[in-house]
PDB file of N, CA and C in Angstrom:
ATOM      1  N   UNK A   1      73.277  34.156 181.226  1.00  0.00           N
ATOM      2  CA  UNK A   1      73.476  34.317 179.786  1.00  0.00           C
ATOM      3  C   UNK A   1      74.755  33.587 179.379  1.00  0.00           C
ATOM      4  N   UNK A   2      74.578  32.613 178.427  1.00  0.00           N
ATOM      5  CA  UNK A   2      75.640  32.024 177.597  1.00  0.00           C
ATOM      6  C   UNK A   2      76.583  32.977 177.208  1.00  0.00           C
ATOM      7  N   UNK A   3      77.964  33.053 176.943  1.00  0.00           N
ATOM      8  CA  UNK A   3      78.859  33.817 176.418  1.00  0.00           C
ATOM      9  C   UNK A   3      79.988  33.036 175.330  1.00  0.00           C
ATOM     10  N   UNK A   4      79.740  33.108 174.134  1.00  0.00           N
ATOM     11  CA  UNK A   4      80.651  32.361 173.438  1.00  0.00           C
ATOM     12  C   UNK A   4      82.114  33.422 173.284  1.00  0.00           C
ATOM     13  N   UNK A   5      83.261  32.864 173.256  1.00  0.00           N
ATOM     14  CA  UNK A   5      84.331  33.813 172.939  1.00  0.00           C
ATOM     15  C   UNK A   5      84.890  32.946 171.951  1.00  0.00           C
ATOM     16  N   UNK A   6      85.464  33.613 170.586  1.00  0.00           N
ATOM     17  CA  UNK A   6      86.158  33.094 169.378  1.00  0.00           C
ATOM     18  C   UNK A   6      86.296  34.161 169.010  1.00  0.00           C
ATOM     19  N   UNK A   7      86.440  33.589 167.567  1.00  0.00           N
ATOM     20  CA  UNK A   7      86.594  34.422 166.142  1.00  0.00           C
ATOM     21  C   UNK A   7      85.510  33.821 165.274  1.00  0.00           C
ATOM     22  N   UNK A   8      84.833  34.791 164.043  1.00  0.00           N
ATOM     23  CA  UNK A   8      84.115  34.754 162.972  1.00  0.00           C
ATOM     24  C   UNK A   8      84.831  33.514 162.260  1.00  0.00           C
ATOM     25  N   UNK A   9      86.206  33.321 161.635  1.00  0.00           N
ATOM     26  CA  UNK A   9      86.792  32.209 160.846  1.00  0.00           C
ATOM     27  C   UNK A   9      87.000  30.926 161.591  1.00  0.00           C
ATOM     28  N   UNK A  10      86.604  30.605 162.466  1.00  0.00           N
ATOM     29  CA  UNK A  10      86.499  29.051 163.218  1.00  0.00           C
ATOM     30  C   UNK A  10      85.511  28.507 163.305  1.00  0.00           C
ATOM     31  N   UNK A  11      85.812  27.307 162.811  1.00  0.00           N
ATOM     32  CA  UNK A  11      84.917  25.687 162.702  1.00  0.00           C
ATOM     33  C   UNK A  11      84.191  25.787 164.405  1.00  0.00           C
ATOM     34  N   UNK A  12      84.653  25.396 164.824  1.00  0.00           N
ATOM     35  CA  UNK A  12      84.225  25.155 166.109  1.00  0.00           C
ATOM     36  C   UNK A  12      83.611  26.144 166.330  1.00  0.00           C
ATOM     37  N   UNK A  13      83.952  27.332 166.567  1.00  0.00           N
ATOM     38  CA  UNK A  13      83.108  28.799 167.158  1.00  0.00           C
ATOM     39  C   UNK A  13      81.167  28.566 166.441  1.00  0.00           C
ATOM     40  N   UNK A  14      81.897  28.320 165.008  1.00  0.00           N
ATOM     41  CA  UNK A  14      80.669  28.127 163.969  1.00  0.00           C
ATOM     42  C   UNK A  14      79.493  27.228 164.789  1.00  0.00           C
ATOM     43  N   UNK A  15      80.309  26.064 164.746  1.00  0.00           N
ATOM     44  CA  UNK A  15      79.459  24.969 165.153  1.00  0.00           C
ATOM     45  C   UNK A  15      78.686  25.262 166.974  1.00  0.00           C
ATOM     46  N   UNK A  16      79.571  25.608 167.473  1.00  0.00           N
ATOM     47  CA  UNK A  16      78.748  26.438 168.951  1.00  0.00           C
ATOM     48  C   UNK A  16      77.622  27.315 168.846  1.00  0.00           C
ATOM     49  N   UNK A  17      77.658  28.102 168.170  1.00  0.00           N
ATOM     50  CA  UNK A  17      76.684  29.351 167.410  1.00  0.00           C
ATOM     51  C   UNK A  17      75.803  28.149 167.131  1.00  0.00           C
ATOM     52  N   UNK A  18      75.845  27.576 166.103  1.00  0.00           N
ATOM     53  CA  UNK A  18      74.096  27.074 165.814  1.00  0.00           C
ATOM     54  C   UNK A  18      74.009  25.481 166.904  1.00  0.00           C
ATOM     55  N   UNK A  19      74.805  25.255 167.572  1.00  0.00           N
ATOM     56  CA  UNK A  19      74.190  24.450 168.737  1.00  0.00           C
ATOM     57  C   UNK A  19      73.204  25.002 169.423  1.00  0.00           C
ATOM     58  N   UNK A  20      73.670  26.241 169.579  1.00  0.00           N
ATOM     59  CA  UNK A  20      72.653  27.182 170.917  1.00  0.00           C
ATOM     60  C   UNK A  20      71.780  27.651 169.862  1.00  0.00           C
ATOM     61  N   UNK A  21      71.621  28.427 168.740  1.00  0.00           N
ATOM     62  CA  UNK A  21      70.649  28.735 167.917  1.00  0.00           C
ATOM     63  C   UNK A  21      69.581  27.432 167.880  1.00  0.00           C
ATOM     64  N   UNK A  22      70.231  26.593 167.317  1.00  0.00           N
ATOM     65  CA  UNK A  22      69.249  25.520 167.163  1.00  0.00           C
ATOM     66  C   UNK A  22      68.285  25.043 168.269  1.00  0.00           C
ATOM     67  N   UNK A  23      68.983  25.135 169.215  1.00  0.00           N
ATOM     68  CA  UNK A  23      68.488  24.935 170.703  1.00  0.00           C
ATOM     69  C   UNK A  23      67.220  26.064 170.665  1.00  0.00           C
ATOM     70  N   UNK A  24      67.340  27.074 170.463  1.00  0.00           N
ATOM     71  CA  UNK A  24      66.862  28.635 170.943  1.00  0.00           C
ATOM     72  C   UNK A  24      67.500  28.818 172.425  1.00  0.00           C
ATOM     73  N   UNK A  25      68.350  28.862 172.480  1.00  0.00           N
ATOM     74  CA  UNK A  25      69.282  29.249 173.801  1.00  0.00           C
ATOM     75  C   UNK A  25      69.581  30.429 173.313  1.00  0.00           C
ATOM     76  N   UNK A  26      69.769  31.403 173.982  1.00  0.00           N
ATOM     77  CA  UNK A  26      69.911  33.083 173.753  1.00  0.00           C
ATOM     78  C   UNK A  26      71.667  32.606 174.268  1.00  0.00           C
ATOM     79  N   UNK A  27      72.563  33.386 173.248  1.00  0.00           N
ATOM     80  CA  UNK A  27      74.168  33.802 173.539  1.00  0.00           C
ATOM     81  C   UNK A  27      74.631  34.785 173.207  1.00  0.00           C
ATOM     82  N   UNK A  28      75.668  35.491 173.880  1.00  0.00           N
ATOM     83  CA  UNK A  28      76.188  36.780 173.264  1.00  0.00           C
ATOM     84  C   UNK A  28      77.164  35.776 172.814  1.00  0.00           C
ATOM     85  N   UNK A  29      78.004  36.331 171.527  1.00  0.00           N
ATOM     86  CA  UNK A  29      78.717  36.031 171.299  1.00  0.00           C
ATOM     87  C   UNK A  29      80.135  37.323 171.417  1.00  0.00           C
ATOM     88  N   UNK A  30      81.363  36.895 171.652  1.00  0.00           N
ATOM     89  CA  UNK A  30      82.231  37.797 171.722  1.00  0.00           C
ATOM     90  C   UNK A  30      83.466  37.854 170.657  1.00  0.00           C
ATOM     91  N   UNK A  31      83.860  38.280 169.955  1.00  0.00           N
ATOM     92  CA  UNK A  31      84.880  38.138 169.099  1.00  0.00           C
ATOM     93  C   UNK A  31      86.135  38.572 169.862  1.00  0.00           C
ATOM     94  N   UNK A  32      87.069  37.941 169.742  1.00  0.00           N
ATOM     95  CA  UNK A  32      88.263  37.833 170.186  1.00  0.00           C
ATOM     96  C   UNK A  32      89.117  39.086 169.687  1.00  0.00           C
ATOM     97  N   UNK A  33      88.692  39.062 168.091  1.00  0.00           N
ATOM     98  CA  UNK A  33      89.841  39.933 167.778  1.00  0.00           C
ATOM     99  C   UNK A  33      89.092  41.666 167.892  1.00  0.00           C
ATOM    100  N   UNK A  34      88.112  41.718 168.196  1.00  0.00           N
ATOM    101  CA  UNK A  34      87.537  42.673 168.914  1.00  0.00           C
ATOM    102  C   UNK A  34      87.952  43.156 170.128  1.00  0.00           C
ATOM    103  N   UNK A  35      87.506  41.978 171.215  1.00  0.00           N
ATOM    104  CA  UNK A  35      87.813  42.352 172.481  1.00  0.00           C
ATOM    105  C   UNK A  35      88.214  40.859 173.192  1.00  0.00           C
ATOM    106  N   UNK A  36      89.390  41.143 173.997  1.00  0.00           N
ATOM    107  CA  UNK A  36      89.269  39.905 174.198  1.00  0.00           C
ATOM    108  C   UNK A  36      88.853  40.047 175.699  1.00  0.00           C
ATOM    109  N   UNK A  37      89.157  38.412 176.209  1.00  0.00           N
ATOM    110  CA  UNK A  37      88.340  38.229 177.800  1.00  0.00           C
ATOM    111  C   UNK A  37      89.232  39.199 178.948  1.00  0.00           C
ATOM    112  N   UNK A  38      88.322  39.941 179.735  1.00  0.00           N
ATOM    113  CA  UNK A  38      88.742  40.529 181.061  1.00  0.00           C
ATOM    114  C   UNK A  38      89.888  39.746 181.685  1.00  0.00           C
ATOM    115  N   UNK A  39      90.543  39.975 182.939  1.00  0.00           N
ATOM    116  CA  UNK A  39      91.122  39.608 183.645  1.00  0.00           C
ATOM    117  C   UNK A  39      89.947  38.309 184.823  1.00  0.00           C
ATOM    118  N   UNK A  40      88.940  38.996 184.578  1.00  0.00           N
ATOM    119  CA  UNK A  40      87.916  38.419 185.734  1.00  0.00           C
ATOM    120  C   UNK A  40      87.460  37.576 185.273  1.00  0.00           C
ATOM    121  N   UNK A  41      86.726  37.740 183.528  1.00  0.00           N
ATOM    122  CA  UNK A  41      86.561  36.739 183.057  1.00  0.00           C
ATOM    123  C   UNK A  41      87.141  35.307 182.960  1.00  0.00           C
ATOM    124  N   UNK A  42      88.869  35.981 182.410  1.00  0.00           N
ATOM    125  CA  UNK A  42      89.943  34.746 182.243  1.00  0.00           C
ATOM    126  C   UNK A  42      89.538  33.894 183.025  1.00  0.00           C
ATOM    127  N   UNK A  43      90.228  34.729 184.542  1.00  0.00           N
ATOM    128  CA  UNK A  43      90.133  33.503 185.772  1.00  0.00           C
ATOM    129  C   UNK A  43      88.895  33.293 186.260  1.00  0.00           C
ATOM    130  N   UNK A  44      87.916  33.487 186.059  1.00  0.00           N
ATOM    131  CA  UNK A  44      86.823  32.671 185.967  1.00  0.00           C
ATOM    132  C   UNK A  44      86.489  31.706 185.138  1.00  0.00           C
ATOM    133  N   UNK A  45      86.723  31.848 183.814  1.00  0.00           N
ATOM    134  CA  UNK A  45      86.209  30.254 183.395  1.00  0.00           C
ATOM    135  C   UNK A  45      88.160  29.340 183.922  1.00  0.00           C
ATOM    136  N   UNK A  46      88.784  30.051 183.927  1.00  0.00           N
ATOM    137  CA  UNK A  46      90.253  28.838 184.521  1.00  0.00           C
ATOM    138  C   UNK A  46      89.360  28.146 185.335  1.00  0.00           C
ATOM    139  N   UNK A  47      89.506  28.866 186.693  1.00  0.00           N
ATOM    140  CA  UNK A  47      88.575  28.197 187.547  1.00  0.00           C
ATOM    141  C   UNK A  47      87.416  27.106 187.695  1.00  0.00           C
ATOM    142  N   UNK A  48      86.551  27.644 186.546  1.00  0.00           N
ATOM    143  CA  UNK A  48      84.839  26.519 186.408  1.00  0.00           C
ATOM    144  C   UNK A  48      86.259  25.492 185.587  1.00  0.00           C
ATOM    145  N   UNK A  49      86.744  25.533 184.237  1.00  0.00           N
ATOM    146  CA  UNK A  49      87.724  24.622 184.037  1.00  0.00           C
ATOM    147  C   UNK A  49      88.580  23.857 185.041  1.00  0.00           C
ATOM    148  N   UNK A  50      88.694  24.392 185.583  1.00  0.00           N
ATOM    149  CA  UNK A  50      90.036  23.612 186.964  1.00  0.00           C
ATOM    150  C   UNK A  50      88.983  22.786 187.331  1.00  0.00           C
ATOM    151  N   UNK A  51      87.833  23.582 188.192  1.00  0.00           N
ATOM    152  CA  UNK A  51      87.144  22.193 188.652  1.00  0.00           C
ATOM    153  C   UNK A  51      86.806  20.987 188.094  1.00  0.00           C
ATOM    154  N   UNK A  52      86.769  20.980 186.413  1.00  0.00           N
ATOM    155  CA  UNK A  52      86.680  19.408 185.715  1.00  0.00           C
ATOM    156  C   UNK A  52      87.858  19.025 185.602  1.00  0.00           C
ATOM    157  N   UNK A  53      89.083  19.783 185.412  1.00  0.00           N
ATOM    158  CA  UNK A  53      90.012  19.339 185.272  1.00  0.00           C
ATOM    159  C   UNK A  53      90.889  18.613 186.159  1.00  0.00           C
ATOM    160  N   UNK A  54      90.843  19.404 187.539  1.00  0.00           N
ATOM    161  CA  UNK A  54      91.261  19.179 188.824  1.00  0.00           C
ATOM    162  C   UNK A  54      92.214  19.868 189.249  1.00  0.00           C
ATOM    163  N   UNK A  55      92.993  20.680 188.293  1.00  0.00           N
ATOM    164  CA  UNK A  55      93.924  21.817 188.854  1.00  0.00           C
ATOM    165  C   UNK A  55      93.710  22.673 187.947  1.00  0.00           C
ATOM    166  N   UNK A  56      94.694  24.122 188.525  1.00  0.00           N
ATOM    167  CA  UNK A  56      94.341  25.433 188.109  1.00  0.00           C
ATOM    168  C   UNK A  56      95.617  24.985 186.380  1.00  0.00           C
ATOM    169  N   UNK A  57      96.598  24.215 186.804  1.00  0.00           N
ATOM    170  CA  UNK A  57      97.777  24.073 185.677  1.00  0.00           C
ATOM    171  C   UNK A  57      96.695  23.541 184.824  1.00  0.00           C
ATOM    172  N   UNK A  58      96.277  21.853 185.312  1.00  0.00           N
ATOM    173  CA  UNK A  58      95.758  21.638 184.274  1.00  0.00           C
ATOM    174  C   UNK A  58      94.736  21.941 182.935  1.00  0.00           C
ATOM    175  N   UNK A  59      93.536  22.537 184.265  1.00  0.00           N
ATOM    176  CA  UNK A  59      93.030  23.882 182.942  1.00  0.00           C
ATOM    177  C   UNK A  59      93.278  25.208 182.222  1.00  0.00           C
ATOM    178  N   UNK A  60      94.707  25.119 182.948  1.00  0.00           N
ATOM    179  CA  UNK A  60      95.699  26.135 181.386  1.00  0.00           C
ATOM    180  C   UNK A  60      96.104  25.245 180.471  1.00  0.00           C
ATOM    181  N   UNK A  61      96.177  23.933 180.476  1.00  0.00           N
ATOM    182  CA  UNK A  61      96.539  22.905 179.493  1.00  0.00           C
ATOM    183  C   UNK A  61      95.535  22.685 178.494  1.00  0.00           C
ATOM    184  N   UNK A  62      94.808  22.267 179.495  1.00  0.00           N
ATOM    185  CA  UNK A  62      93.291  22.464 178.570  1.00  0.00           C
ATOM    186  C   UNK A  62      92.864  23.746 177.348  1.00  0.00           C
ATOM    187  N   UNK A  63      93.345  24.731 177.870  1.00  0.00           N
ATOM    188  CA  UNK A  63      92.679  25.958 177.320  1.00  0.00           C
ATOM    189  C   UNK A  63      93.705  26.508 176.227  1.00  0.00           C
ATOM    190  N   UNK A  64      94.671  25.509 176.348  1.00  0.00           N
ATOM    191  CA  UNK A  64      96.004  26.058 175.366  1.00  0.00           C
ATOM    192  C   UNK A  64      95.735  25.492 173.865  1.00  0.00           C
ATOM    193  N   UNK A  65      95.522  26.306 173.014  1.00  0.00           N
ATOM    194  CA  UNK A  65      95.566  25.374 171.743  1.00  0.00           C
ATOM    195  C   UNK A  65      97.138  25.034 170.768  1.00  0.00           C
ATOM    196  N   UNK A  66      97.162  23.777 171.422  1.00  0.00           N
ATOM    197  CA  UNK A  66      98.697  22.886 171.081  1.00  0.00           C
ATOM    198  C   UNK A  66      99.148  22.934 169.679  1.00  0.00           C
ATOM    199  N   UNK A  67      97.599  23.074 168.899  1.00  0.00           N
ATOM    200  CA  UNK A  67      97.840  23.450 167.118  1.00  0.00           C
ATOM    201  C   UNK A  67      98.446  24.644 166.970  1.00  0.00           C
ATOM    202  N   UNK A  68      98.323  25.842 167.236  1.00  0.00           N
ATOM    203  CA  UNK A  68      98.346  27.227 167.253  1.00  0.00           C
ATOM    204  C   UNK A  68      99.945  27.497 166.681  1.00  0.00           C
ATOM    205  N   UNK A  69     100.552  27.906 166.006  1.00  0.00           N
ATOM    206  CA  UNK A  69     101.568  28.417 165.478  1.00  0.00           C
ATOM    207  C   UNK A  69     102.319  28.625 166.323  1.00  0.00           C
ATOM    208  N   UNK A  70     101.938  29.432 167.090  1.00  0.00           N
ATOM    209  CA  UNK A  70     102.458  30.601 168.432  1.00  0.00           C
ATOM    210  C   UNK A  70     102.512  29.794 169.720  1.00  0.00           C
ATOM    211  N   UNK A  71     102.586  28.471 169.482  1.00  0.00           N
ATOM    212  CA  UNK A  71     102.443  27.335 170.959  1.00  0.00           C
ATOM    213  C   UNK A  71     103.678  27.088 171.258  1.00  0.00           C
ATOM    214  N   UNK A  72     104.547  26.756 170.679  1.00  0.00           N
ATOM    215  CA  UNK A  72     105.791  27.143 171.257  1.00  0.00           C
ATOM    216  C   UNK A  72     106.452  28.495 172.093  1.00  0.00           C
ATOM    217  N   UNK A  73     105.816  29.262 171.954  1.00  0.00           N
ATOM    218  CA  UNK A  73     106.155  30.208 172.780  1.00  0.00           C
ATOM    219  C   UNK A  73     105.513  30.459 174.616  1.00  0.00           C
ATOM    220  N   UNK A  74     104.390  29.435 174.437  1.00  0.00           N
ATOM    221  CA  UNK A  74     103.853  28.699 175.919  1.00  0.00           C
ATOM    222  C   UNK A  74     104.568  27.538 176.356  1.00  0.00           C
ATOM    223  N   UNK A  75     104.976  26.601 175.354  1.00  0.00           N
ATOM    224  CA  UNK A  75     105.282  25.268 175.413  1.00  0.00           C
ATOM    225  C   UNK A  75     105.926  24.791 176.890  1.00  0.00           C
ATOM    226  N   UNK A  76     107.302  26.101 176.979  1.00  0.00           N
ATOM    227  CA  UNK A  76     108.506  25.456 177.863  1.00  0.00           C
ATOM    228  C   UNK A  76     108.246  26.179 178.688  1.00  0.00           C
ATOM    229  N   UNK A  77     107.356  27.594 178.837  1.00  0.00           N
ATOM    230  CA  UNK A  77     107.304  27.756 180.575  1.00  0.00           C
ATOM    231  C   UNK A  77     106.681  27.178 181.594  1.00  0.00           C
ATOM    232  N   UNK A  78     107.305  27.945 182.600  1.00  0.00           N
ATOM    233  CA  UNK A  78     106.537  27.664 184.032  1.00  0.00           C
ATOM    234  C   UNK A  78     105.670  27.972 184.094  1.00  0.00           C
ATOM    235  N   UNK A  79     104.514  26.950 184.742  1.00  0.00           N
ATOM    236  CA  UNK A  79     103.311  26.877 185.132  1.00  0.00           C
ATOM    237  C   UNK A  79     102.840  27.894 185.838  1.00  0.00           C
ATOM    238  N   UNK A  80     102.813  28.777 186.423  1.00  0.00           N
ATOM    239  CA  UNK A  80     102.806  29.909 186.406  1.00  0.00           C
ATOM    240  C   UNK A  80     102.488  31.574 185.145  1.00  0.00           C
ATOM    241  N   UNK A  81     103.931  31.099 184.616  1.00  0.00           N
ATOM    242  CA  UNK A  81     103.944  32.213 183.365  1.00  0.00           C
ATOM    243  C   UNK A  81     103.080  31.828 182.461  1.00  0.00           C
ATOM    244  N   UNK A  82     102.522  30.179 182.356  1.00  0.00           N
ATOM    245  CA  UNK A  82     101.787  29.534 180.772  1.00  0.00           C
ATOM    246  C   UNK A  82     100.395  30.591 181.351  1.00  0.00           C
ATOM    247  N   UNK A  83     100.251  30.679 182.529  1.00  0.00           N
ATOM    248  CA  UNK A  83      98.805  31.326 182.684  1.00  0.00           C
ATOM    249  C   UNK A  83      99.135  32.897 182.242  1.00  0.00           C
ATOM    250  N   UNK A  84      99.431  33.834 182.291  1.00  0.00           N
ATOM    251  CA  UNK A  84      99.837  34.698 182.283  1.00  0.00           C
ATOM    252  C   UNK A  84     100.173  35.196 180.483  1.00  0.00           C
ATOM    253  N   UNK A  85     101.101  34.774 180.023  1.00  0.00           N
ATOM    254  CA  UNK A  85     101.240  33.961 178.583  1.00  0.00           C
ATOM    255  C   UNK A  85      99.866  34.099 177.991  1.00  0.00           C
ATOM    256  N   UNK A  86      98.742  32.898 178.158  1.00  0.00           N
ATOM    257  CA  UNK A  86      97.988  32.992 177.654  1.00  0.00           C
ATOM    258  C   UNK A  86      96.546  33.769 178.191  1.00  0.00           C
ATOM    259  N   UNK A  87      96.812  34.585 178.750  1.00  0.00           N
ATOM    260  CA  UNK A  87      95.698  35.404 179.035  1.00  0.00           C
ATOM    261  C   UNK A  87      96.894  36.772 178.338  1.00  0.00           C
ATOM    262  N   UNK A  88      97.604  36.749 178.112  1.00  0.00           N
ATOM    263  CA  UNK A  88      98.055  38.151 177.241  1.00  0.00           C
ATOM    264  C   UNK A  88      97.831  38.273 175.631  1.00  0.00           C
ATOM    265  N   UNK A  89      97.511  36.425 175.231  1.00  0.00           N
ATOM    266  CA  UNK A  89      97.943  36.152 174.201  1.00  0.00           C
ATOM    267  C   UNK A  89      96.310  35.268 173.853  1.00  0.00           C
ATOM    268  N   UNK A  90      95.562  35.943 174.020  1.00  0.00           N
ATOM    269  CA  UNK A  90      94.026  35.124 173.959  1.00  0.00           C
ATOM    270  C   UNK A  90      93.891  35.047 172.519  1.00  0.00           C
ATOM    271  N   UNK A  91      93.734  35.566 171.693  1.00  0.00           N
ATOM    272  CA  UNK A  91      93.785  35.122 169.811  1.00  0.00           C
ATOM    273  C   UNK A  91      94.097  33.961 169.559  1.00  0.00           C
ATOM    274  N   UNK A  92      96.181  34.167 169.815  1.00  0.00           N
ATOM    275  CA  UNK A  92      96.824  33.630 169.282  1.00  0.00           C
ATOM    276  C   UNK A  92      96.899  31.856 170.193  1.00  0.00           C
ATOM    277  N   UNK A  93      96.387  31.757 171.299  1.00  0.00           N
ATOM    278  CA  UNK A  93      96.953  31.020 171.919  1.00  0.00           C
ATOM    279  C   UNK A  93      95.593  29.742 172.755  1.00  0.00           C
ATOM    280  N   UNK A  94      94.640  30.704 172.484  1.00  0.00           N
ATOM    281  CA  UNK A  94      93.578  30.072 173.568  1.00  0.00           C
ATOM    282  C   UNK A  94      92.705  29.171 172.546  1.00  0.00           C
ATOM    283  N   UNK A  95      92.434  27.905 172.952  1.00  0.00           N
ATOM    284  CA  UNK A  95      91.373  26.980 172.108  1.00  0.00           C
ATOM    285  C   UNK A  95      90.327  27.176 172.141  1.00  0.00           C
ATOM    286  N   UNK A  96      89.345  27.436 170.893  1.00  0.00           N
ATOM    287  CA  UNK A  96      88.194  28.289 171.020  1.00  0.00           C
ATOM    288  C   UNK A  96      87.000  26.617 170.386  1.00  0.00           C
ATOM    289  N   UNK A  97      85.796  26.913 170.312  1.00  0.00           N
ATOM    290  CA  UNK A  97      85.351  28.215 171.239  1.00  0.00           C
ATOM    291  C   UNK A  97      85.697  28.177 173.118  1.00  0.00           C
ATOM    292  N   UNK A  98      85.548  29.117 173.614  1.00  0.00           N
ATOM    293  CA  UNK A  98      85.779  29.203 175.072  1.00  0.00           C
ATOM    294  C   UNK A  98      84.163  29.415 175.622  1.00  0.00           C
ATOM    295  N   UNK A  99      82.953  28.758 175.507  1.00  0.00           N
ATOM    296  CA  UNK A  99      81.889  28.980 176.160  1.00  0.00           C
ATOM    297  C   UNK A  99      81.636  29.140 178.044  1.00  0.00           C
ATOM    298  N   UNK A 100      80.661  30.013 178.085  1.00  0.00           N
ATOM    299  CA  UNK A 100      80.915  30.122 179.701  1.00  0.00           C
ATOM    300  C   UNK A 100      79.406  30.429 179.759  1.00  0.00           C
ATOM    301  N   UNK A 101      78.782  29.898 180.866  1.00  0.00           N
ATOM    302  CA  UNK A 101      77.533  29.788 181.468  1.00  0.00           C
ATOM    303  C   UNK A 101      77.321  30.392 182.790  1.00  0.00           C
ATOM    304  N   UNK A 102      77.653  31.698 182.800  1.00  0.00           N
ATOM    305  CA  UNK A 102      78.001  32.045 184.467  1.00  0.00           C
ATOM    306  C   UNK A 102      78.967  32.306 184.780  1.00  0.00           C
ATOM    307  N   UNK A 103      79.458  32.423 186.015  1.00  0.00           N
ATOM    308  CA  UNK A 103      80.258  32.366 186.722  1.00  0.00           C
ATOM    309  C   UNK A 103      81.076  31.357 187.132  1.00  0.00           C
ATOM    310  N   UNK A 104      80.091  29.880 187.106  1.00  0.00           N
ATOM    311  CA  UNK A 104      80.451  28.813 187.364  1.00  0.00           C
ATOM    312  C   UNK A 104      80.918  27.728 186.417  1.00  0.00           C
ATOM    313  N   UNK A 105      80.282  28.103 185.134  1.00  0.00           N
ATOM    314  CA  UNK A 105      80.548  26.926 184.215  1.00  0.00           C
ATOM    315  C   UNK A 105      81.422  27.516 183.261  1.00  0.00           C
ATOM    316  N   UNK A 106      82.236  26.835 182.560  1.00  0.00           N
ATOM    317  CA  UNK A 106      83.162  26.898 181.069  1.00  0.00           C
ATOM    318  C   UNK A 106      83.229  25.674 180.759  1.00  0.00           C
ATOM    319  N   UNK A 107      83.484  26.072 179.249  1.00  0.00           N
ATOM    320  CA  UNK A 107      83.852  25.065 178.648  1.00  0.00           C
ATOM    321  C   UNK A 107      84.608  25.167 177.413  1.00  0.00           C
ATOM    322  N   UNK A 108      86.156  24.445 176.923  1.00  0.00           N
ATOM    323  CA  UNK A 108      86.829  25.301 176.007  1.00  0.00           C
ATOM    324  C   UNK A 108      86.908  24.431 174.755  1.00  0.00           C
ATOM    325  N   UNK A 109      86.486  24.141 173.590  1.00  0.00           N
ATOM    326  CA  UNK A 109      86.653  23.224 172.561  1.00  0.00           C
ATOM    327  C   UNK A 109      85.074  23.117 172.394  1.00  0.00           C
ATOM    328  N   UNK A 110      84.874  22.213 171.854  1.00  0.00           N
ATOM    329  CA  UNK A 110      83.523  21.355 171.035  1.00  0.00           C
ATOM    330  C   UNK A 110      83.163  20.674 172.955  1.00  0.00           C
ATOM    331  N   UNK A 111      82.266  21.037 173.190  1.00  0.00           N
ATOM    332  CA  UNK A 111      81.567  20.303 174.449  1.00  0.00           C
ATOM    333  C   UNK A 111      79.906  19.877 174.557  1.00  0.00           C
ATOM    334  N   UNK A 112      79.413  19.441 173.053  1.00  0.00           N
ATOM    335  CA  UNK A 112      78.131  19.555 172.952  1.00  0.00           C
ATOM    336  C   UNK A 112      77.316  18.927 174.078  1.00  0.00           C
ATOM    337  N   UNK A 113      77.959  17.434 174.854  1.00  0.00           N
ATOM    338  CA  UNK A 113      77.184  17.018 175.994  1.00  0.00           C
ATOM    339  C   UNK A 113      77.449  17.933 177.428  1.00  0.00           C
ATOM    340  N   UNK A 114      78.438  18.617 177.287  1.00  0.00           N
ATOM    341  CA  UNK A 114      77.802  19.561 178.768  1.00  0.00           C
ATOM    342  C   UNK A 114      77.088  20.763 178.106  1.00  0.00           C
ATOM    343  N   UNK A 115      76.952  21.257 177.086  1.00  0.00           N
ATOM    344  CA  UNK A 115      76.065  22.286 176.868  1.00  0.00           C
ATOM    345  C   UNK A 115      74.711  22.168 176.775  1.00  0.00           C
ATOM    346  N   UNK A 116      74.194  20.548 176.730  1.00  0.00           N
ATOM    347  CA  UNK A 116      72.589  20.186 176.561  1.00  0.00           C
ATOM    348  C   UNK A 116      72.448  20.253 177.749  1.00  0.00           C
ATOM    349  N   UNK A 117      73.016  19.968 178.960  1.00  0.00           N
ATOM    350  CA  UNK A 117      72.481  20.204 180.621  1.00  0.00           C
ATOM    351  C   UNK A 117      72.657  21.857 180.580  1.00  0.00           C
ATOM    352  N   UNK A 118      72.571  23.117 180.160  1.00  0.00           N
ATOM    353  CA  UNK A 118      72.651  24.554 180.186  1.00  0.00           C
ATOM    354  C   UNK A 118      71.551  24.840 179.370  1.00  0.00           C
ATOM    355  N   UNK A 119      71.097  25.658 180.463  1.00  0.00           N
ATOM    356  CA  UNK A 119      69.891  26.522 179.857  1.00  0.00           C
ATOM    357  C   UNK A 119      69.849  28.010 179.638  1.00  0.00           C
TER     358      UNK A 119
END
C-alpha cells in the first residue's frame, strides 16, 4: 500500500493525490499535522532514500525542505543531529509530499517518473 505523508494546504501533496487517483492506485494518505511519521517509518523511507541518494546524510538533505522558515534551525548542525532535528520537527521541516511504497521504496518531493514503475 502506497502511503502519502503531507498536509491538506500543499501543492505538491495535492498533485500526488490525483497522480495515484488518476492512476486508480489505492493510497492512504497521512496528514502530518495529525500524526506524524513513526520512528520506524522515518528511518525507513531515510533508508529506501539513502539508497538513491547514496548516503544516510545525503538523504537527510534530500528530505530537508531548504524553503521552510524553520531551516535555519537544521542548517548548521551536525550530520547526525540534522537527522534527529528533522524527525522531531516533521511539519515544520520535512519536504513533502514524502511518498513510500513499502518498506523499500520512498520518495520525497514531486517524483512522478518513479511513481509510474509502483503499483
Amino acid at each position: 500500500m502506497i502511503q502519502i505523508f503531507g498536509t491538506n494546504k500543499n501543492f505538491d501533496v495535492k498533485t500526488a493525490q490525483r497522480f495515484f487517483k488518476e492512476r486508480r492506485i489505492q493510497f492512504q494518505f497521512v496528514d502530518l499535522k495529525e500524526k506524524e511519521m513513526s520512528r520506524g517509518e522515518f528511518d525507513s523511507v531515510v533508508d529506501a532514500i539513502a539508497r538513491e541518494a547514496g548516503s544516510r546524510t545525503d538523504a537527510i538533505e534530500a528530505m530537508t525542505d531548504t524553503k521552510s522558515k524553520d531551516y535555519a534551525s537544521i542548517a548548521y548542525l551536525e550530520d547526525g543531529e540534522k537527522a534527529e532535528k528533522l524527525f522531531e520537527n516533521q511539519l515544520k521541516l520535512l519536504k513533502q509530499p514524502v511518498c513510500r511504497n513499502g518498506k523499500n521504496l520512498a520518495t520525497v518531493g514531486l517524483a512522478q517518473k518513479t511513481w509510474e514503475g509502483w503499483k
